[in-house]
C-alpha atoms as a PDB file:
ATOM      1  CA  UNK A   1     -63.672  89.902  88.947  1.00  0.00           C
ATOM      2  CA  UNK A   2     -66.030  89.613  91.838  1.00  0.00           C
ATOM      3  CA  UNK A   3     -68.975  89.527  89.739  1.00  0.00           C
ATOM      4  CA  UNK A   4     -67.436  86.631  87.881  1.00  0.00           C
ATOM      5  CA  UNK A   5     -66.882  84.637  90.530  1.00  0.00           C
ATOM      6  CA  UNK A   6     -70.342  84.678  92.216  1.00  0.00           C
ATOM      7  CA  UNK A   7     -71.794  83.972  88.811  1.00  0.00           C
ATOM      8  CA  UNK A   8     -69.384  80.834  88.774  1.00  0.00           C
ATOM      9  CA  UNK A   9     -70.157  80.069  92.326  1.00  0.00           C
ATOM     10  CA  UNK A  10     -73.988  79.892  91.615  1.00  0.00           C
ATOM     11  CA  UNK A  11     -73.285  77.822  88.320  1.00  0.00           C
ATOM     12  CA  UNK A  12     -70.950  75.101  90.394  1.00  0.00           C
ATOM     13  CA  UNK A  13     -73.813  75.177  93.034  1.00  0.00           C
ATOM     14  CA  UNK A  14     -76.445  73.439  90.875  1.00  0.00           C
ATOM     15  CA  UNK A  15     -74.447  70.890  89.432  1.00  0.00           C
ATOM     16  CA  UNK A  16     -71.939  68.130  90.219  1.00  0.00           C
ATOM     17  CA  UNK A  17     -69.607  68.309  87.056  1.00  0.00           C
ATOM     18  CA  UNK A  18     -70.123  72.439  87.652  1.00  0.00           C
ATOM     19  CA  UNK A  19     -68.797  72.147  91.616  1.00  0.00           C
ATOM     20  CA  UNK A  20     -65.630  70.169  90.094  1.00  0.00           C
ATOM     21  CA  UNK A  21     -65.122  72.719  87.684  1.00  0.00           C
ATOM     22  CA  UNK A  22     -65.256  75.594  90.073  1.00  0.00           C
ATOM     23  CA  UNK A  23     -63.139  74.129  92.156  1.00  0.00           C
ATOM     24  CA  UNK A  24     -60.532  73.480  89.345  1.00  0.00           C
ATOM     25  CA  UNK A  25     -61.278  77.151  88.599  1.00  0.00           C
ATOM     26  CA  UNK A  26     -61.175  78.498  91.884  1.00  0.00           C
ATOM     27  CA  UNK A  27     -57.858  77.252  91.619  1.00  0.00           C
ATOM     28  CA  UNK A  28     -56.869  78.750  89.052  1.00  0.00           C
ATOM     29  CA  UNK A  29     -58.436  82.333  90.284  1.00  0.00           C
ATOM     30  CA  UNK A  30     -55.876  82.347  93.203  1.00  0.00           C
ATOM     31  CA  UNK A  31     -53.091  81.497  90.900  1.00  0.00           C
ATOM     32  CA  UNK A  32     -54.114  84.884  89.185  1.00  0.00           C
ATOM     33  CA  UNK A  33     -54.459  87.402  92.074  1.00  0.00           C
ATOM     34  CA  UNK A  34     -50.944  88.774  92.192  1.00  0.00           C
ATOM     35  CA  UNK A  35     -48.931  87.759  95.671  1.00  0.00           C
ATOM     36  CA  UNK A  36     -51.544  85.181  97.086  1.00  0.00           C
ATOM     37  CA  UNK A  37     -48.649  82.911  97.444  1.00  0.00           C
ATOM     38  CA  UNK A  38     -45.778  85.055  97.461  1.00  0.00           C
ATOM     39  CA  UNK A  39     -42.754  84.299 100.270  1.00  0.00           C
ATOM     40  CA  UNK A  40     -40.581  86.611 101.396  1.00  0.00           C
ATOM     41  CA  UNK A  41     -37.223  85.440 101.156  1.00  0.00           C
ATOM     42  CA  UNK A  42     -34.307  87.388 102.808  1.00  0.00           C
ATOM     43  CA  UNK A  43     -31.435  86.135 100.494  1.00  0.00           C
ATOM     44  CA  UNK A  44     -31.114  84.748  97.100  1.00  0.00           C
ATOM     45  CA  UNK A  45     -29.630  81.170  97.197  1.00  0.00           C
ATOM     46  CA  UNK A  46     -26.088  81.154  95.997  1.00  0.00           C
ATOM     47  CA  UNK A  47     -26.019  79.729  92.706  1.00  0.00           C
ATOM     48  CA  UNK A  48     -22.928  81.486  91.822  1.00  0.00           C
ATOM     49  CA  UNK A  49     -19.212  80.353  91.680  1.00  0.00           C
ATOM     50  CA  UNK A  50     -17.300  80.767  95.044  1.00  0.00           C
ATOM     51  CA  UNK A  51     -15.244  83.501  96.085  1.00  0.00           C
ATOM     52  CA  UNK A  52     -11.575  83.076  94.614  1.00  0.00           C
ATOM     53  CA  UNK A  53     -10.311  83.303  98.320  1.00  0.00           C
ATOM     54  CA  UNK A  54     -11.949  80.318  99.199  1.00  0.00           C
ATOM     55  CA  UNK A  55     -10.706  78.769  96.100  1.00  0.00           C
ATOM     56  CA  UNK A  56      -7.205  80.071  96.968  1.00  0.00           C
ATOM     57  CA  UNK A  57      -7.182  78.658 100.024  1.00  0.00           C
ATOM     58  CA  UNK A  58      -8.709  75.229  99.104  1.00  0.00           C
ATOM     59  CA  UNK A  59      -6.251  74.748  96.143  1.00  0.00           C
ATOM     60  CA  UNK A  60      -3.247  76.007  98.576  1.00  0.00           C
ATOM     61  CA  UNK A  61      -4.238  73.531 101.673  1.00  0.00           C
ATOM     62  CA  UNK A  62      -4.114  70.631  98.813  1.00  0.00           C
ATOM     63  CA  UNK A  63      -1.231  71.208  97.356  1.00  0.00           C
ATOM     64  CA  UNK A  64       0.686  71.280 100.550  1.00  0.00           C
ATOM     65  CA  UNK A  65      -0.366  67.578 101.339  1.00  0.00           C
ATOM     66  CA  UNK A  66       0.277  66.975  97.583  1.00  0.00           C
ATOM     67  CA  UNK A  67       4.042  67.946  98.205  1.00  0.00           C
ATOM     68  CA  UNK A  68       4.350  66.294 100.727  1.00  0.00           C
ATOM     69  CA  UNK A  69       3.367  63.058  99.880  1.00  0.00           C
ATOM     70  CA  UNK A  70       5.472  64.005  97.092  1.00  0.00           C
ATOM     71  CA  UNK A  71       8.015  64.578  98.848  1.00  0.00           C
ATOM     72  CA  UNK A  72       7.363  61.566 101.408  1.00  0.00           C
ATOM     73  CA  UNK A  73       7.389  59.092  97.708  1.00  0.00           C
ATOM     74  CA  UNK A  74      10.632  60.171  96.747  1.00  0.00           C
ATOM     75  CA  UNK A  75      12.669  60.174  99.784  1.00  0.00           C
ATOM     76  CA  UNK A  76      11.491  56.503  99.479  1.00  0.00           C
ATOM     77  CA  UNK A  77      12.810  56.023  96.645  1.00  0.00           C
ATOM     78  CA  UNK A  78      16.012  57.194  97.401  1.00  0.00           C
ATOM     79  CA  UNK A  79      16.491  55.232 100.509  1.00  0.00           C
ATOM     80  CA  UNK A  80      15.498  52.246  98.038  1.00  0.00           C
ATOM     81  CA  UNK A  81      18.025  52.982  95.812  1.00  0.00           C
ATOM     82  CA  UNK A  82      20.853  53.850  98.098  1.00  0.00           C
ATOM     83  CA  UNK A  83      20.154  50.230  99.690  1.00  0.00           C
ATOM     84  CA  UNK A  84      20.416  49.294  96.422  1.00  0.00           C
ATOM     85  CA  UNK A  85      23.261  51.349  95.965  1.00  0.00           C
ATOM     86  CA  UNK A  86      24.831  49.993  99.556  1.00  0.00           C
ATOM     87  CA  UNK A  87      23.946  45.680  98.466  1.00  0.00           C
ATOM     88  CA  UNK A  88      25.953  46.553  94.871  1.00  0.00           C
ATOM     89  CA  UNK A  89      28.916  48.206  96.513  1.00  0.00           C
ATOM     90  CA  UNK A  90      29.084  45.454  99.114  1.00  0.00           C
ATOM     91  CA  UNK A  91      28.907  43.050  96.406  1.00  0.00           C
ATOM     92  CA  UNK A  92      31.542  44.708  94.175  1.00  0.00           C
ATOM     93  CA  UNK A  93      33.873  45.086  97.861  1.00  0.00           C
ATOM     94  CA  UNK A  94      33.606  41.269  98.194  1.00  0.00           C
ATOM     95  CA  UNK A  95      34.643  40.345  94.567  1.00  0.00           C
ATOM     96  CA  UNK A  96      37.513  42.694  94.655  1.00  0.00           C
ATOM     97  CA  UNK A  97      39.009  40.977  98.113  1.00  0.00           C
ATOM     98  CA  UNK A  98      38.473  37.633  96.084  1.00  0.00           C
ATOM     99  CA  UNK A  99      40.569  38.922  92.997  1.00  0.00           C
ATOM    100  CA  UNK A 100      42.916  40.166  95.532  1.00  0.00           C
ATOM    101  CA  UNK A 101      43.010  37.221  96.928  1.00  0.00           C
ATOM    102  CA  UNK A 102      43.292  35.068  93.639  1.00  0.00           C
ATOM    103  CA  UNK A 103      45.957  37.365  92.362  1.00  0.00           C
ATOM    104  CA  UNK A 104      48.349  37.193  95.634  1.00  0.00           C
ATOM    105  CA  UNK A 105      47.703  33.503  95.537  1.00  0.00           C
ATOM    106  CA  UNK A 106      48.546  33.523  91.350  1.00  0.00           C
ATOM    107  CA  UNK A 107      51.542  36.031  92.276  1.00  0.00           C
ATOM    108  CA  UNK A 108      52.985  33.301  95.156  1.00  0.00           C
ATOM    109  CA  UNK A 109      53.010  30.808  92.655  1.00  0.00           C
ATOM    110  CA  UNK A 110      54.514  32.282  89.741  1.00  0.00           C
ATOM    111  CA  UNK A 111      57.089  33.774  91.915  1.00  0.00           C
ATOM    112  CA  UNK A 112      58.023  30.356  93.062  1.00  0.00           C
ATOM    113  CA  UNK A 113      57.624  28.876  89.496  1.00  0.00           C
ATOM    114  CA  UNK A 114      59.961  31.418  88.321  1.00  0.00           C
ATOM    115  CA  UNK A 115      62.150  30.837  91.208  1.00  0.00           C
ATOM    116  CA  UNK A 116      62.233  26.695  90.525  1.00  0.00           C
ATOM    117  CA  UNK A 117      62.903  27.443  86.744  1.00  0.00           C
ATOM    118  CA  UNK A 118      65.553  30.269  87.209  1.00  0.00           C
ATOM    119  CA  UNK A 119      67.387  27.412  89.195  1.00  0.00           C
ATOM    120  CA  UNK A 120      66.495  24.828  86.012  1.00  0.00           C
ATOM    121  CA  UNK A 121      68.043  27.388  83.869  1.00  0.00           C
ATOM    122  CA  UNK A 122      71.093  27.893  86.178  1.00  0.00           C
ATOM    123  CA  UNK A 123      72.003  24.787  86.062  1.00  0.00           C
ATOM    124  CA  UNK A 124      71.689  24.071  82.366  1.00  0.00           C
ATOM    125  CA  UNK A 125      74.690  24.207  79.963  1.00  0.00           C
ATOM    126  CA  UNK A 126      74.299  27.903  78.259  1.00  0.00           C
ATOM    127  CA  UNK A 127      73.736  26.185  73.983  1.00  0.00           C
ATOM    128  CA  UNK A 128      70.818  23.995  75.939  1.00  0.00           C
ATOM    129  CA  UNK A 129      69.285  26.720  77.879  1.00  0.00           C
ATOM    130  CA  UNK A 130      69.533  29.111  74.618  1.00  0.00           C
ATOM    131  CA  UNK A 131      67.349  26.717  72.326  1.00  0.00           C
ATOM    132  CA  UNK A 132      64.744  25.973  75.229  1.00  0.00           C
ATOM    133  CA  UNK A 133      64.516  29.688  75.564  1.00  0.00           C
ATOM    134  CA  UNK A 134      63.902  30.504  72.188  1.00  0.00           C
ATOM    135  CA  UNK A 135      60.773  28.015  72.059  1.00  0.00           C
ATOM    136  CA  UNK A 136      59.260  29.978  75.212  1.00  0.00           C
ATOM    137  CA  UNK A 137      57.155  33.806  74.930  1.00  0.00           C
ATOM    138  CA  UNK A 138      60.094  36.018  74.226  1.00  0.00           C
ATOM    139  CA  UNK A 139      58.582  37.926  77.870  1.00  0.00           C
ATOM    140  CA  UNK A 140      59.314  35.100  80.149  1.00  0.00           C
ATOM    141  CA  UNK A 141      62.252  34.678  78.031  1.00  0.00           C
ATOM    142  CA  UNK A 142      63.472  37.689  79.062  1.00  0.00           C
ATOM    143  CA  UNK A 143      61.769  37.433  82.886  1.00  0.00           C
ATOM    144  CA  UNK A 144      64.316  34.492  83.111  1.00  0.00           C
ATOM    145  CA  UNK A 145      67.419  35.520  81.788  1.00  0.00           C
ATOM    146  CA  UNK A 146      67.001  38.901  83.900  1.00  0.00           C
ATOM    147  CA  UNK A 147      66.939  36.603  86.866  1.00  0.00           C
ATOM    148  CA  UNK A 148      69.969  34.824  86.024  1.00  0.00           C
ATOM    149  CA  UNK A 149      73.295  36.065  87.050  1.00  0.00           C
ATOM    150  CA  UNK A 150      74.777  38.262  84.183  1.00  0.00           C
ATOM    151  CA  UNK A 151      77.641  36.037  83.508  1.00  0.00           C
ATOM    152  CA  UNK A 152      75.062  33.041  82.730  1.00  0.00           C
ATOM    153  CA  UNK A 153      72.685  35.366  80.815  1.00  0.00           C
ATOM    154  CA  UNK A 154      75.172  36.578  78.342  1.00  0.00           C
ATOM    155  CA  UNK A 155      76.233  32.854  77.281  1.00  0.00           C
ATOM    156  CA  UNK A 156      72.993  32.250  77.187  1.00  0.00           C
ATOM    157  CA  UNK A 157      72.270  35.586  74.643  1.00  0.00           C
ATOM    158  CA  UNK A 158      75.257  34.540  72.221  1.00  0.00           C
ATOM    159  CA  UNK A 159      73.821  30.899  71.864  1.00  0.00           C
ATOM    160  CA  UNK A 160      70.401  32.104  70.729  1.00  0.00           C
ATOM    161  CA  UNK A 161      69.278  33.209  67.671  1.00  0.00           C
ATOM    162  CA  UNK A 162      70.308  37.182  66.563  1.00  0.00           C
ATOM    163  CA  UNK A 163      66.629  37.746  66.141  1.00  0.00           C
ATOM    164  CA  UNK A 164      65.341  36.106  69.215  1.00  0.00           C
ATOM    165  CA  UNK A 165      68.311  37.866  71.233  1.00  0.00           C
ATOM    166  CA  UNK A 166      67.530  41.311  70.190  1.00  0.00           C
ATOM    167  CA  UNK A 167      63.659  40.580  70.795  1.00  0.00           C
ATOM    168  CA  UNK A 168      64.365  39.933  74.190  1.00  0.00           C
ATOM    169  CA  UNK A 169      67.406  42.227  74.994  1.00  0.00           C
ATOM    170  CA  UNK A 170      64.840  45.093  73.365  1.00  0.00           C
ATOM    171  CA  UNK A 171      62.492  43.795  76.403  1.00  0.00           C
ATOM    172  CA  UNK A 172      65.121  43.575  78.816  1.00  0.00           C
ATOM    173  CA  UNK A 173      65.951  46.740  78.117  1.00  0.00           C
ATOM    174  CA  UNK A 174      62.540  48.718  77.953  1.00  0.00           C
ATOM    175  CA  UNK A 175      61.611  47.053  82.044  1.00  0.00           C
ATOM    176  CA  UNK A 176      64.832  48.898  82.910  1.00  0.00           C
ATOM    177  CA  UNK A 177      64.093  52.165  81.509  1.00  0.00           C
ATOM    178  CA  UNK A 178      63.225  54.972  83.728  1.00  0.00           C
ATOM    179  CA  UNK A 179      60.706  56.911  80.735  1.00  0.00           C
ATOM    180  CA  UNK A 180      58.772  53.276  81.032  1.00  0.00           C
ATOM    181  CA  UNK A 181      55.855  53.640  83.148  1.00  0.00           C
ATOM    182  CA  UNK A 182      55.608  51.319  86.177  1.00  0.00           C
ATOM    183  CA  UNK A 183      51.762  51.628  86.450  1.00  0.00           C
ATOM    184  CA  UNK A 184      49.665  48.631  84.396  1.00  0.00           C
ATOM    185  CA  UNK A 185      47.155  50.186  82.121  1.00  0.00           C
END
């Protein structure tokens, strides 16, 4: 090796396109002498996957925050929807005290309809109030004549019709019995 590179030295020596060549050469000499350039180096670089402790713990500190912004999302949404909840219960409270209110109001009046025409029908000869009371809903029919005193209402039940008079002594007679259920359904 030696003896090559002195006869390359003396070659590159004598001529310009020789010295570029030796140099290029040269060059390439040093490449070939084992550990010219050589480093030591105390540690590989880690190219490697992580640990699976480190992994462990990364994936574990994440999905704590994930829960609880999970967490944080849906107790949001439930106070939403119980003011939601709240606005449609309120609403649902107010129209109920106005149906109330509608229906004591309708109540009032029919009671003191039904009072005015119970006096009408008091006062009316029993064959006149029999044919008006056959024309009306056999119900009312029956509302009245229950009202009436029971001297009045059975002059008034011979002068109707047989049919109409057992339609409405059949509903005069289910309202009084006990078996018949008070409660609307």
């Amino acid at each position: 090796m030696i003896l090559f590179l002195d006869t390359l030295s003396a070659w590159t020596r004598n001529t310009r396109s020789g010295r570029r060549l030796g140099l290029v050469l040269a060059i390439a000499g040093l490449g070939l002498i084992p550990g010219a350039f050589a480093q030591e180096v105390g540690a590989p670089a880690a190219t490697g996957a992580p640990d699976n402790g480190e992994i462990q713990r990364f994936c574990s500190n994440i999905a704590d925050g994930a829960r609880d912004q999970r967490y944080v999302l849906q107790k949001k949404q439930l106070e939403d929807l119980q003011t939601e909840v709240n606005g449609r219960i309120a609403e649902l409270e107010k129209r109920r005290n106005e149906y109330q209110d509608w229906l004591k109001r309708r109540n009032d009046f029919l009671e003191q309809a039904q009072v005015g025409l119970v006096g009408i029908y008091k006062g009316m000869a029993p064959d006149a109030a029999a044919a008006k009371l056959q024309e009306v809903n056999p119900e009312i029919a029956a509302a009245l004549i229950m009202k009436l005193p029971p001297k009045k209402s059975s002059l008034i039940l011979a002068e109707m019709a047989s049919d109409k008079a057992a339609v409405i002594t059949a509903i005069i007679a289910s309202a009084t019995d006990p078996k018949t259920s008070k409660e609307p359904s």
